[in-house]
Protein backbone atom coordinates (compact mmCIF):
# COMPACT_ATOMS: atom_id res chain seq x y z
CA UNK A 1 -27.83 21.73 3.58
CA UNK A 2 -28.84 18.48 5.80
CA UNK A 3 -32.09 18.08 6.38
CA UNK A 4 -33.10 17.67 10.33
CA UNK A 5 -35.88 15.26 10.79
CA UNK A 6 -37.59 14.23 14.19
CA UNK A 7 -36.61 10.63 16.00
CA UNK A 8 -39.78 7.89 15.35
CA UNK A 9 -40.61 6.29 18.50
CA UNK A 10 -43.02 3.23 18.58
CA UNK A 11 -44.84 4.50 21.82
CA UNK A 12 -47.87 6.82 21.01
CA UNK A 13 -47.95 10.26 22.37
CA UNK A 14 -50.42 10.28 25.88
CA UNK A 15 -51.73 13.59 26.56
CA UNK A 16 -54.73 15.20 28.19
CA UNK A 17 -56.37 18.19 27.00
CA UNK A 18 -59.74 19.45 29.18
CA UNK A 19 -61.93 22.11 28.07
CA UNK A 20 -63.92 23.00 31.30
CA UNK A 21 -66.77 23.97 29.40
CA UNK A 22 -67.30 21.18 27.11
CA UNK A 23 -65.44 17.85 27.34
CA UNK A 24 -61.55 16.39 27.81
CA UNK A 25 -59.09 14.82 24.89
CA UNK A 26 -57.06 12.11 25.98
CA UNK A 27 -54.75 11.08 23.41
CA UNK A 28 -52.63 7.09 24.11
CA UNK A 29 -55.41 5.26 24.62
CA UNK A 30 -55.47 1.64 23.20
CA UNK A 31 -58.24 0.24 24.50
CA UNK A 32 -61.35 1.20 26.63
CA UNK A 33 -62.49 -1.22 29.34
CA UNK A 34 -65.86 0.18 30.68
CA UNK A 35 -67.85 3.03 30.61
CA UNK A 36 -70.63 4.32 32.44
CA UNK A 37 -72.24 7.52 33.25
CA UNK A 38 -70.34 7.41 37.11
CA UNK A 39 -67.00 5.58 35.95
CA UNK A 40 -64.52 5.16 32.24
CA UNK A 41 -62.04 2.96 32.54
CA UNK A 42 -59.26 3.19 29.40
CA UNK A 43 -56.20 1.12 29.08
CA UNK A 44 -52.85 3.79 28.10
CA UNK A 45 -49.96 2.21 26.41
CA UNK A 46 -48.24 1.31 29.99
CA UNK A 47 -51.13 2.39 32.67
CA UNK A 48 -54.82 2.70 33.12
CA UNK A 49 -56.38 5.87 33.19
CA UNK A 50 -59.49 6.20 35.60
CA UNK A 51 -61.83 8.90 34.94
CA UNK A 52 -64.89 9.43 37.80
CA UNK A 53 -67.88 11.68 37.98
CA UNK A 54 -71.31 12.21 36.34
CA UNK A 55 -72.90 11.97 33.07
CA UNK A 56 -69.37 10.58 31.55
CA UNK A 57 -70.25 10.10 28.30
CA UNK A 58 -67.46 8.62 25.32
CA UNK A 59 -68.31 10.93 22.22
CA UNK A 60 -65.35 9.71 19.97
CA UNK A 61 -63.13 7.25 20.57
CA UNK A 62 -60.58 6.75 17.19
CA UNK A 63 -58.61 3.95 17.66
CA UNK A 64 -56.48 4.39 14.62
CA UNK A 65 -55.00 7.36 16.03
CA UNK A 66 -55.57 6.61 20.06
CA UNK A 67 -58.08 9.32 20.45
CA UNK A 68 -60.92 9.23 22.68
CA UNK A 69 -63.15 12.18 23.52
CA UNK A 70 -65.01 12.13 26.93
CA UNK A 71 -67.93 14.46 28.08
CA UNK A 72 -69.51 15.22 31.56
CA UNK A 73 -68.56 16.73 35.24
CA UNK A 74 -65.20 15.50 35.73
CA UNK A 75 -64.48 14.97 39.41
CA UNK A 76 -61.20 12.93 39.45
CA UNK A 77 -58.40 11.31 37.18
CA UNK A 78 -56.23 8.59 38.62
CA UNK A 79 -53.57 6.65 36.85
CA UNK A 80 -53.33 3.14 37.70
CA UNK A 81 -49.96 1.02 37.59
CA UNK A 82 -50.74 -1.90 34.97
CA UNK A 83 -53.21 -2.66 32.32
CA UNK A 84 -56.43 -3.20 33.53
CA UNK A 85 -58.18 -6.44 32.40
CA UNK A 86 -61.51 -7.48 31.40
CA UNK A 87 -63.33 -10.07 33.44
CA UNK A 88 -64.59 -13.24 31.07
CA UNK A 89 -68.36 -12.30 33.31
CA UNK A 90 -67.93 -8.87 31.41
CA UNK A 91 -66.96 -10.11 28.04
CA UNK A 92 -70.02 -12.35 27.86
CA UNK A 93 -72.77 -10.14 29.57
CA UNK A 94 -71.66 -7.16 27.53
């Protein structure tokens, strides 16, 4: 009997899993550009991934498996063409 195994792809899965009660999973993310209780900006394998609202707080964020856990009042999640980049200002002032 053959054995059926699952194609490997070199992109990580990106996925988005909200619990209205509690918090939201986002799963793709490679890097995190800025957080703060009103705004989180992450960085997905091809887009950005804007998060607004209040009391945003990053409670896990495993970048060995491109995990990040986010809490607060979600109000809005926009995808943005592109990588979003760091400014050299925010690098050093951080």
């Amino acid at each position: 009997m053959a054995q059926i195994t699952a194609p490997t792809t070199s992109k990580s899965q990106k996925a988005i899993n909200i619990n209205f009660d509690s918090n939201m999973e986002i799963l793709g993310v490679t890097e995190m550009i800025e957080s703060n209780e009103k705004q989180i900006i992450c960085n997905l394998t091809d887009k950005s991934l804007i998060i607004t609202g209040e009391k945003l707080k990053i409670v896990n964020l495993d970048t060995a498996r491109c995990c990040c856990t986010v809490s607060g009042c979600i109000s809005t999640l926009k995808y943005s063409k592109g990588k979003q980049k760091v400014s050299i200002i925010k690098k050093l002032f951080k």
